[in-house]
C-alpha atoms as a PDB file:
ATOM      1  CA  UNK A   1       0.000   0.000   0.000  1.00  0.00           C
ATOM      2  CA  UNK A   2       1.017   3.632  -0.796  1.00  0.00           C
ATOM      3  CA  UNK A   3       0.614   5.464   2.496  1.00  0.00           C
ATOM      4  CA  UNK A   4       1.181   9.677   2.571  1.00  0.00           C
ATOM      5  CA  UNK A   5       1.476  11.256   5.936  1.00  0.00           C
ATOM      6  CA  UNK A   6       2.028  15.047   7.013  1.00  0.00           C
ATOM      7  CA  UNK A   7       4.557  15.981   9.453  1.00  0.00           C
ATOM      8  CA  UNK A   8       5.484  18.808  11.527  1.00  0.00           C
ATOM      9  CA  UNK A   9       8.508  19.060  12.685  1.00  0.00           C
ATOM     10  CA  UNK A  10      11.308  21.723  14.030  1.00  0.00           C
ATOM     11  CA  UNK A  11      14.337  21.832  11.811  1.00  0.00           C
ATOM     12  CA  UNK A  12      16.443  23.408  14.357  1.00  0.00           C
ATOM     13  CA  UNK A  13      18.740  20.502  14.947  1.00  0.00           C
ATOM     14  CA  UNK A  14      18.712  19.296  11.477  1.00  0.00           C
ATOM     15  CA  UNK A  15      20.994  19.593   7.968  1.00  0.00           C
ATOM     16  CA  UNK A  16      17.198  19.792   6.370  1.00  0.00           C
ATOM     17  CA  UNK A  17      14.884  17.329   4.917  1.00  0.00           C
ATOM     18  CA  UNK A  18      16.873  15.264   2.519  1.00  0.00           C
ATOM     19  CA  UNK A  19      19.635  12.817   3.541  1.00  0.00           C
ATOM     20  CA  UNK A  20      23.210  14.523   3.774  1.00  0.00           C
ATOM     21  CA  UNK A  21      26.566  13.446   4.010  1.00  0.00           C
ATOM     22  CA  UNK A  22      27.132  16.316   6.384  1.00  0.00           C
ATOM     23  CA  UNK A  23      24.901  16.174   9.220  1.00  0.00           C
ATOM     24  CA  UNK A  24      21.296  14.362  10.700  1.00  0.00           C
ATOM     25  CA  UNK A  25      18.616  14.822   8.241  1.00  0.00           C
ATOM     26  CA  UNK A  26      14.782  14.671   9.129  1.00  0.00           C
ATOM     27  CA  UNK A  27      14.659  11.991   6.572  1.00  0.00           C
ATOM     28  CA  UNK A  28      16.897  10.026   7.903  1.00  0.00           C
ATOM     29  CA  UNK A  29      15.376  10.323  11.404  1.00  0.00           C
ATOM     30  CA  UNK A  30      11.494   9.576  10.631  1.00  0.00           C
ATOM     31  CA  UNK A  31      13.242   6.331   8.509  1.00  0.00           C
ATOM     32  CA  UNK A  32      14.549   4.758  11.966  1.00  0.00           C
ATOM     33  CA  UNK A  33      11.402   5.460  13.053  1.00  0.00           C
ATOM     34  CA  UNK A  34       9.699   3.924  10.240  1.00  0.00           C
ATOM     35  CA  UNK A  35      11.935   0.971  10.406  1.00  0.00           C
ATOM     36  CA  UNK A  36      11.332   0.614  14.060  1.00  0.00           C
ATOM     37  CA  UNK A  37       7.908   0.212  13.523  1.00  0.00           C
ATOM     38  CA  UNK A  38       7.554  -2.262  10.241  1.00  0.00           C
ATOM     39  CA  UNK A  39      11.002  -3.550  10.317  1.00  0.00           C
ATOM     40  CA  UNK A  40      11.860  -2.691   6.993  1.00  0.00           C
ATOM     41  CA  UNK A  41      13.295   0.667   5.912  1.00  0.00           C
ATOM     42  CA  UNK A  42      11.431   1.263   2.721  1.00  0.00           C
ATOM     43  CA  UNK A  43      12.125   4.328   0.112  1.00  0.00           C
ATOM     44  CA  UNK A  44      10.188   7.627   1.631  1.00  0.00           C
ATOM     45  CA  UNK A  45       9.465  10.133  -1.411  1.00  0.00           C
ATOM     46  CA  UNK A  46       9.059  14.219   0.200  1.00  0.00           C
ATOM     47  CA  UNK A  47       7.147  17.024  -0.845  1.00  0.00           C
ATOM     48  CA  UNK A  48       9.988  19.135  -0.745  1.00  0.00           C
ATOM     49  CA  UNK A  49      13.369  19.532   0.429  1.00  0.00           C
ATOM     50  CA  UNK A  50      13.480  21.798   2.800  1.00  0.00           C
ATOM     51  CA  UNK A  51      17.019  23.807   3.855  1.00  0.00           C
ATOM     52  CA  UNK A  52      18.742  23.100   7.187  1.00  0.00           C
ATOM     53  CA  UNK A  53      17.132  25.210   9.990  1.00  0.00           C
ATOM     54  CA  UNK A  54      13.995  25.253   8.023  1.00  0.00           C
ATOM     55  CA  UNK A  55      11.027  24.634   9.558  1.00  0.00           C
ATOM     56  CA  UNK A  56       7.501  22.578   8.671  1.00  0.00           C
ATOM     57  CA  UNK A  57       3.764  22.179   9.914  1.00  0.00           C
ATOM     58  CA  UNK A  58       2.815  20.204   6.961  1.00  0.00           C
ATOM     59  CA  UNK A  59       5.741  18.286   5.367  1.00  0.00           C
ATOM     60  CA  UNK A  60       4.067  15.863   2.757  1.00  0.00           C
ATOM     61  CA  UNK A  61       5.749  12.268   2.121  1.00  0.00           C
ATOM     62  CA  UNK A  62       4.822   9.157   1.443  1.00  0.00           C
ATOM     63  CA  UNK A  63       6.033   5.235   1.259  1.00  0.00           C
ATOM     64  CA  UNK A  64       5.252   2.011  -0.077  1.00  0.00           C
ATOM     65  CA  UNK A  65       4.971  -0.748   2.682  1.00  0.00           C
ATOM     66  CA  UNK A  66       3.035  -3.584   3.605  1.00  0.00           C
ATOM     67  CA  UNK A  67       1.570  -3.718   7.284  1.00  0.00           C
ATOM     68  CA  UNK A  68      -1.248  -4.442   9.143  1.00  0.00           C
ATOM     69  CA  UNK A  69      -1.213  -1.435  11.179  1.00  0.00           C
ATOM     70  CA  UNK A  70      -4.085   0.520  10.136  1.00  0.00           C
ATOM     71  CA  UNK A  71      -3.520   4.463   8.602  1.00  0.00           C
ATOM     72  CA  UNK A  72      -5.519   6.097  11.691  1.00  0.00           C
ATOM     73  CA  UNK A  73      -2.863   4.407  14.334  1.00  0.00           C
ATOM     74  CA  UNK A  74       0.261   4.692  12.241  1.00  0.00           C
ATOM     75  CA  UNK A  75       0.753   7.918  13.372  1.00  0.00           C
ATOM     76  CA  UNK A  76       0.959   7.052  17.272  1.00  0.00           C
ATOM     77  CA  UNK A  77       2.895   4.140  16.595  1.00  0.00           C
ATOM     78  CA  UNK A  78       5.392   6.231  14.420  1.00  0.00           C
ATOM     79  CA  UNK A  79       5.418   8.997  17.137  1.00  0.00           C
ATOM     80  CA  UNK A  80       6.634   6.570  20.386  1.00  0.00           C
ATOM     81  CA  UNK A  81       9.968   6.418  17.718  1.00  0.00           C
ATOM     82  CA  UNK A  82      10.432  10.018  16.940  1.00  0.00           C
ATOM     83  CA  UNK A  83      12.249  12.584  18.963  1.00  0.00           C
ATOM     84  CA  UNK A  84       9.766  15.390  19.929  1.00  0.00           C
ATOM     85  CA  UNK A  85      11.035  17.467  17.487  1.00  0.00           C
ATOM     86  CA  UNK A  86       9.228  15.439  14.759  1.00  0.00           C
ATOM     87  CA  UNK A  87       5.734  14.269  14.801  1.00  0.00           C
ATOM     88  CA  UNK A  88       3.436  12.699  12.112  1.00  0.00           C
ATOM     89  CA  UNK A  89       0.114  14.360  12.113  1.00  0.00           C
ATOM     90  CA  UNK A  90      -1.806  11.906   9.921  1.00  0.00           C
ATOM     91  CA  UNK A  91      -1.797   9.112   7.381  1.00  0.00           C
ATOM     92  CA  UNK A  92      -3.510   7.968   4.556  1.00  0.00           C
ATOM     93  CA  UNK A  93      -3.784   5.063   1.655  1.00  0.00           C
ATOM     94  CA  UNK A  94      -3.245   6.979  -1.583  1.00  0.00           C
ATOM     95  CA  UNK A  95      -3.181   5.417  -5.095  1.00  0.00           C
ATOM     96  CA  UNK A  96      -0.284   3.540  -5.928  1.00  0.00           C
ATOM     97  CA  UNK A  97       1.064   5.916  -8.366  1.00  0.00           C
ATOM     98  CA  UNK A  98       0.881   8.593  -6.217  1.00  0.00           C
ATOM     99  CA  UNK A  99       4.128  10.889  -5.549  1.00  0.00           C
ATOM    100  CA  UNK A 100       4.370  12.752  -2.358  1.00  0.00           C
ATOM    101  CA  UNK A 101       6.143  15.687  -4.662  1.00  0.00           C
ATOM    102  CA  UNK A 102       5.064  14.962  -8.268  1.00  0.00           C
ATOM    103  CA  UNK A 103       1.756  15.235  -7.444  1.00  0.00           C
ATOM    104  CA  UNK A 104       1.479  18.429  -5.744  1.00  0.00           C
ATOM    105  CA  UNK A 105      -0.644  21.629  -6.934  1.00  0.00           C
ATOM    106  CA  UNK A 106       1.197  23.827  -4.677  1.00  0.00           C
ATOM    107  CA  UNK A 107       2.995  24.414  -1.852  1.00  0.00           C
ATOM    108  CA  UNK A 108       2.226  27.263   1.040  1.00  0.00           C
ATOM    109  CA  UNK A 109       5.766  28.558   2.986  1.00  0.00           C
ATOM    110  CA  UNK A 110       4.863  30.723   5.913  1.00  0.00           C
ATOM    111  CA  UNK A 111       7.910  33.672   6.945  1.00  0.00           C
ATOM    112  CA  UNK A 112       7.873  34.999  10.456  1.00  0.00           C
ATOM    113  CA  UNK A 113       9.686  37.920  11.400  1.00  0.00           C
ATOM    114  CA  UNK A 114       9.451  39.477  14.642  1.00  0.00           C
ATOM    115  CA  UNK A 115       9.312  43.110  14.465  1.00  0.00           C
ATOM    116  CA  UNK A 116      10.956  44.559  17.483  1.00  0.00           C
ATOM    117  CA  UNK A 117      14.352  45.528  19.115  1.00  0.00           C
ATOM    118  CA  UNK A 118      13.526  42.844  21.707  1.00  0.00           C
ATOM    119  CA  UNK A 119      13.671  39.295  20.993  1.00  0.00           C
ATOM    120  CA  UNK A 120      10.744  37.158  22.932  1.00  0.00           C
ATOM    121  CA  UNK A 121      12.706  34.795  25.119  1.00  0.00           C
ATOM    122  CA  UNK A 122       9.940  31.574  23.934  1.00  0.00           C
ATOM    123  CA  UNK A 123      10.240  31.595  20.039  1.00  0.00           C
ATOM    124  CA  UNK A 124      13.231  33.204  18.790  1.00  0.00           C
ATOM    125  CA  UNK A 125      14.344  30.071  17.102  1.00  0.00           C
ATOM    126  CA  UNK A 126      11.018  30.237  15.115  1.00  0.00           C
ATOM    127  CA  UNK A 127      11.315  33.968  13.690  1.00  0.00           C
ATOM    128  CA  UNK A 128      13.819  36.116  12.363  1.00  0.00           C
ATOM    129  CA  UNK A 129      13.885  39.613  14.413  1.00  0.00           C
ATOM    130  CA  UNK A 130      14.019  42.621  12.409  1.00  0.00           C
ATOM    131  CA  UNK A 131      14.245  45.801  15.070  1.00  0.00           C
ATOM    132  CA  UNK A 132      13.134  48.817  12.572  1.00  0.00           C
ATOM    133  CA  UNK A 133       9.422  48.844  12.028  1.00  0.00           C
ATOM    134  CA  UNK A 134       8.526  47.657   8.868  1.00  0.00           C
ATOM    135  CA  UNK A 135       6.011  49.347   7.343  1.00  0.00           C
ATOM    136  CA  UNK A 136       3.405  46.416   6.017  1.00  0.00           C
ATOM    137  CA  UNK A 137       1.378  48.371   3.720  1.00  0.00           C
ATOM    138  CA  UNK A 138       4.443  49.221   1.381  1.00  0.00           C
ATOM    139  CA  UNK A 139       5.301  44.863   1.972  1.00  0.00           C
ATOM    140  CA  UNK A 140       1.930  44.098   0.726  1.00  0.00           C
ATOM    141  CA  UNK A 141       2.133  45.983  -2.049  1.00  0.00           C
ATOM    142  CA  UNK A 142       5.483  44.626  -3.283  1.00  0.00           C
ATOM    143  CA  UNK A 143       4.203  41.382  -2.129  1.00  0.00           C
ATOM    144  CA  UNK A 144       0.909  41.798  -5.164  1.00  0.00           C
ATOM    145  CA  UNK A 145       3.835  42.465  -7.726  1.00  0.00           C
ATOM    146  CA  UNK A 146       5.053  38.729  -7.004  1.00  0.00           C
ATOM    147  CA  UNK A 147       1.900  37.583  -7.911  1.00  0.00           C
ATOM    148  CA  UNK A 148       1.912  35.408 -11.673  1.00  0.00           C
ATOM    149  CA  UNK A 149       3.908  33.724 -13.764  1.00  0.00           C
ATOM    150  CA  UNK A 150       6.962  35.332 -13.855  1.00  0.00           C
ATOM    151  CA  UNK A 151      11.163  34.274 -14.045  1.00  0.00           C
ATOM    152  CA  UNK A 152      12.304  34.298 -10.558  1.00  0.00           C
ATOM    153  CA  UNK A 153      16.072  34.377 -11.299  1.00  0.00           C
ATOM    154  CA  UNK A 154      15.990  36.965  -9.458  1.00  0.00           C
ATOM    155  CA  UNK A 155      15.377  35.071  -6.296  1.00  0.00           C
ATOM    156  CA  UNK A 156      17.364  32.307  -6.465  1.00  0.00           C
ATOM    157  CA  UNK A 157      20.855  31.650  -4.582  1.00  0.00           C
ATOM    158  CA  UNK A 158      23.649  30.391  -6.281  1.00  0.00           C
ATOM    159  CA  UNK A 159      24.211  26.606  -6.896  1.00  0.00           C
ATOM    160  CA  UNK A 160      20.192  25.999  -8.143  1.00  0.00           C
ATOM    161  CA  UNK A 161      20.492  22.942 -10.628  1.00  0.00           C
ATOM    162  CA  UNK A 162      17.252  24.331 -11.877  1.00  0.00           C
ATOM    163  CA  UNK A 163      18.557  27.451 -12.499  1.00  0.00           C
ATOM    164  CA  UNK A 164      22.002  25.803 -14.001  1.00  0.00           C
ATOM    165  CA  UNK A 165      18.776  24.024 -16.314  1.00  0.00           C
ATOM    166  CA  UNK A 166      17.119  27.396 -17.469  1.00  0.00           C
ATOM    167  CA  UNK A 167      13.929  26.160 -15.414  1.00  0.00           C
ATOM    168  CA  UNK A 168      13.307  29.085 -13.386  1.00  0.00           C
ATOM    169  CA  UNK A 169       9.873  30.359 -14.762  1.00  0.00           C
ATOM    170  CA  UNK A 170       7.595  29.813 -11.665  1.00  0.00           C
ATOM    171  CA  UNK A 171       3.510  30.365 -10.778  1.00  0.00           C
ATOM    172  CA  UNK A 172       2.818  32.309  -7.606  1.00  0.00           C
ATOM    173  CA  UNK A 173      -1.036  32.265  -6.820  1.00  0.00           C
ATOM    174  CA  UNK A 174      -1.121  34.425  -3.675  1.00  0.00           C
ATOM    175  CA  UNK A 175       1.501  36.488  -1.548  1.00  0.00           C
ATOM    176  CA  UNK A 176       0.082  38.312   1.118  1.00  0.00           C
ATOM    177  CA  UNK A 177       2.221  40.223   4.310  1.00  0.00           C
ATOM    178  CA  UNK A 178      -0.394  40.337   7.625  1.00  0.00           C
ATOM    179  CA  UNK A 179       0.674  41.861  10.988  1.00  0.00           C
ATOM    180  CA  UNK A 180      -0.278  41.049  14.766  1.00  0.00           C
ATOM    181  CA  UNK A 181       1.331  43.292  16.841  1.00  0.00           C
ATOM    182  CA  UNK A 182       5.239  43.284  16.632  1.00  0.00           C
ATOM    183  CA  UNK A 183       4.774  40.040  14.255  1.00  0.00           C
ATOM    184  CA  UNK A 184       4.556  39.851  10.822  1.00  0.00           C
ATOM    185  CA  UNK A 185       3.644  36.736   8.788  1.00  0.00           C
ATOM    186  CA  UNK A 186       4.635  36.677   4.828  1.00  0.00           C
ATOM    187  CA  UNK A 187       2.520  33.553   3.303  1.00  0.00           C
ATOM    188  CA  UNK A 188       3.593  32.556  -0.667  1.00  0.00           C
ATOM    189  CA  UNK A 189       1.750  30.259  -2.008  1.00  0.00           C
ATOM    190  CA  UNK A 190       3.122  28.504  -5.709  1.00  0.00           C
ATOM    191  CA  UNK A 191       3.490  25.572  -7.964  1.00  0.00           C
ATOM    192  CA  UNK A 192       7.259  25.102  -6.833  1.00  0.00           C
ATOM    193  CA  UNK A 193      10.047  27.482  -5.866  1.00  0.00           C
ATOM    194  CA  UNK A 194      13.894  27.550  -6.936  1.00  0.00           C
ATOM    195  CA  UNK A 195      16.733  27.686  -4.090  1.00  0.00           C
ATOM    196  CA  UNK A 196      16.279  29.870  -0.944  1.00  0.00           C
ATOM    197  CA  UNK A 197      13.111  31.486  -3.328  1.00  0.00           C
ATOM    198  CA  UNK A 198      10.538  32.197  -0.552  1.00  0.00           C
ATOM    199  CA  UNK A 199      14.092  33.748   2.186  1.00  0.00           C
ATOM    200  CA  UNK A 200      14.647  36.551  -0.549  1.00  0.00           C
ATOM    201  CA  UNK A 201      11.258  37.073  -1.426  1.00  0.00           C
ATOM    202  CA  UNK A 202      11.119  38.026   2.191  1.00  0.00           C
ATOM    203  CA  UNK A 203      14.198  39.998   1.893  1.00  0.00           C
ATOM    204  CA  UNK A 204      12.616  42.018  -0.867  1.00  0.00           C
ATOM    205  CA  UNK A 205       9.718  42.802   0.778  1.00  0.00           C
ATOM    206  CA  UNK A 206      11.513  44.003   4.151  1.00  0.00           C
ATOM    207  CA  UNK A 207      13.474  46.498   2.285  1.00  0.00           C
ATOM    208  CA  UNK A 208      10.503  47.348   0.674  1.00  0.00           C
ATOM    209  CA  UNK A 209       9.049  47.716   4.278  1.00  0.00           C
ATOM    210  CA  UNK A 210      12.299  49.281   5.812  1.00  0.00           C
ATOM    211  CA  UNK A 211      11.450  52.103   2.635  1.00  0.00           C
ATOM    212  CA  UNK A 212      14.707  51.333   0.319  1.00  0.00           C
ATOM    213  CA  UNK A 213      12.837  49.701  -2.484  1.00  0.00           C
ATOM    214  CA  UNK A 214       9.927  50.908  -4.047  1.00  0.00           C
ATOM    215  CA  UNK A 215       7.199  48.397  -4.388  1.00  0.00           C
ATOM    216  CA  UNK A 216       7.023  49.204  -8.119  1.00  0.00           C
ATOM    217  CA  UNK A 217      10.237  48.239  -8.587  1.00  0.00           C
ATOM    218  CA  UNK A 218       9.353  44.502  -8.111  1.00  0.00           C
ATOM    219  CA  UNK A 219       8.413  43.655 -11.640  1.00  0.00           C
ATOM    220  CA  UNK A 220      11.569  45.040 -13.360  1.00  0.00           C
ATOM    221  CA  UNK A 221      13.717  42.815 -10.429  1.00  0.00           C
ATOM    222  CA  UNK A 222      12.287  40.121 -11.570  1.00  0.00           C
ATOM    223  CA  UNK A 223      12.586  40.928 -15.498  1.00  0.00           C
ATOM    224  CA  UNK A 224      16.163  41.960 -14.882  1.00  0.00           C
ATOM    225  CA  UNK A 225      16.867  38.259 -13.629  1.00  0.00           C
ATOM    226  CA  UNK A 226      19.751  39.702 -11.349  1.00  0.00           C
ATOM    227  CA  UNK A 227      20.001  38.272  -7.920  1.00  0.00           C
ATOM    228  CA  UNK A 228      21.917  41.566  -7.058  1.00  0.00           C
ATOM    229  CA  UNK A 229      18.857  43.706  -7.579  1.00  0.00           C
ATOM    230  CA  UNK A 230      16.689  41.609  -5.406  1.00  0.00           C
ATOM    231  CA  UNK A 231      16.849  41.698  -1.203  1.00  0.00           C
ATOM    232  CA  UNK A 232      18.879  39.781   0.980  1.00  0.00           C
ATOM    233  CA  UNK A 233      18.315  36.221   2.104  1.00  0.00           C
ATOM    234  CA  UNK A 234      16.576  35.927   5.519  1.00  0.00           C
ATOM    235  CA  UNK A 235      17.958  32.903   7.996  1.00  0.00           C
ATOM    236  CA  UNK A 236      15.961  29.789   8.108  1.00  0.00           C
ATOM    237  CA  UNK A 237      14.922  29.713  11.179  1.00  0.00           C
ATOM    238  CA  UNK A 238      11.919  32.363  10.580  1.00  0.00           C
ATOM    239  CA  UNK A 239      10.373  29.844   7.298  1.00  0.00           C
ATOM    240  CA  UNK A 240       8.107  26.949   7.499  1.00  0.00           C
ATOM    241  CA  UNK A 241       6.780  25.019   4.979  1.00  0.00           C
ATOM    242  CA  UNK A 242       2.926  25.506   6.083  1.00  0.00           C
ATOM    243  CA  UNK A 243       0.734  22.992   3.680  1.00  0.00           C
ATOM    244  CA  UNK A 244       0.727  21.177   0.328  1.00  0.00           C
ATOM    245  CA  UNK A 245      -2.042  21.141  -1.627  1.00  0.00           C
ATOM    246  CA  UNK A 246      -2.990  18.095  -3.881  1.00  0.00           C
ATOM    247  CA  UNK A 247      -5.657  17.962  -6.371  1.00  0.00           C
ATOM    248  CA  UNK A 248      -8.105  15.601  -5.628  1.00  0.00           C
ATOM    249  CA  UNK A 249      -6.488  14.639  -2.710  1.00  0.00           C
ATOM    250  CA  UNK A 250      -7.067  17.615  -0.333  1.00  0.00           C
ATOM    251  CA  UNK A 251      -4.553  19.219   1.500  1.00  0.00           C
ATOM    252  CA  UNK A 252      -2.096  18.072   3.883  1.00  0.00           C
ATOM    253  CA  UNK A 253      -1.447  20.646   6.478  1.00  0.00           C
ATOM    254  CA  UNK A 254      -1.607  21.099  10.105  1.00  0.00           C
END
């Protein structure tokens, strides 16, 4: 049986998502758990691959595996083998063909910064602190520019194999900046984003926000296809990957 399951988990301590040579991967984690609990270690296929530090409250994955264990207790029995800092939401039977990445619609990242000179002594490993006030109006309205189907060379780092492959033309359905007090949430949704995308989209807008770039000057960024003309990459820690949305499958999310 094909099973998908949603995660949320705290990158903090990990090298990211995928396996890496150079440090403990979340992959490699849930897979001891997974092998704990079926005694096999099958192949687990990811919605994404998300950076070191980065964040998630609905990773997307899915396996192949025979059990008997039904898909509304997998999760508990998967969770007594995970460190707290990763914990599987739900599961589901999906069709056999299905692929936890191939098959997504699109994919929601949520930024956080904090907005203050002080840093809050509970989450500051789950937002990036920006001490000037931002001003959100001017963000939202560099945030609408985003919005299409548009190059985003722009906002890609450096060492992007899709970028090395001329595939860097991208779909962003909705970008939207909201505040709540001294925190502001950016929220991109899209069909798929190039390297460290959704970190200098953030960038952009907070020096749109901080009043050094001019909203307007979003769309000629973007045509320019020069990284140097966009904003600055923002640390991990402040992005999560939020939901995935699959056609005909409903969402997976928290």
């Amino acid at each position: 049986m094909n099973f998908l399951l949603t995660l949320a988990y705290d990158g903090t301590n990990y090298c990211g998502f995928q396996v890496q040579p150079n440090g403990r991967s979340v992959a490699q984690t849930f897979q001891d758990g997974l092998e704990a609990v079926l005694g096999t270690r099958p192949d687990i296929k990811g919605c994404s691959r998300t950076d070191a530090g980065v964040h998630a409250l609905g990773f997307a994955l899915n396996f192949h595996a025979d059990t008997r264990i039904p898909p509304e207790k997998l999760p508990l029995a998967l969770n007594q083998h995970l460190p707290p800092d990763i914990r599987v939401l739900s599961a589901r039977i999906v069709p056999e063909d299905f692929h936890a990445r191939y098959a997504a619609h699109t994919k929601t990242y949520l930024y956080r910064i904090h907005n203050s000179p002080i840093d809050s002594p509970f989450d500051a490993k789950y937002h990036t602190r920006v001490p000037r006030r931002l001003d959100e109006t001017k963000m939202q309205q560099a945030a609408r520019k985003f919005v299409g189907t548009h190059d985003f060379l722009a906002l890609c780092a450096a060492g992007s194999s899709a970028a090395a492959h001329g595939d860097t033309i991208r779909t962003i359905t909705d970008c939207s900046v909201v505040r709540n007090g001294d925190d502001l949430e950016i929220t991109v949704t899209a069909d798929g984003y190039l390297y460290n995308m959704v970190r200098i989209l953030a960038g952009t807008l907070c020096e749109a926000g901080a009043g050094r770039l001019d909203p307007d000057a979003v769309p000629g960024i973007l045509a320019s296809r020069d990284r140097s003309l966009a904003g600055p990459t923002l640390p991990a820690q402040g992005l999560f990957l939020k939901c995935v949305d699959y056609k005909g499958e409903g969402e997976a999310n928290a």
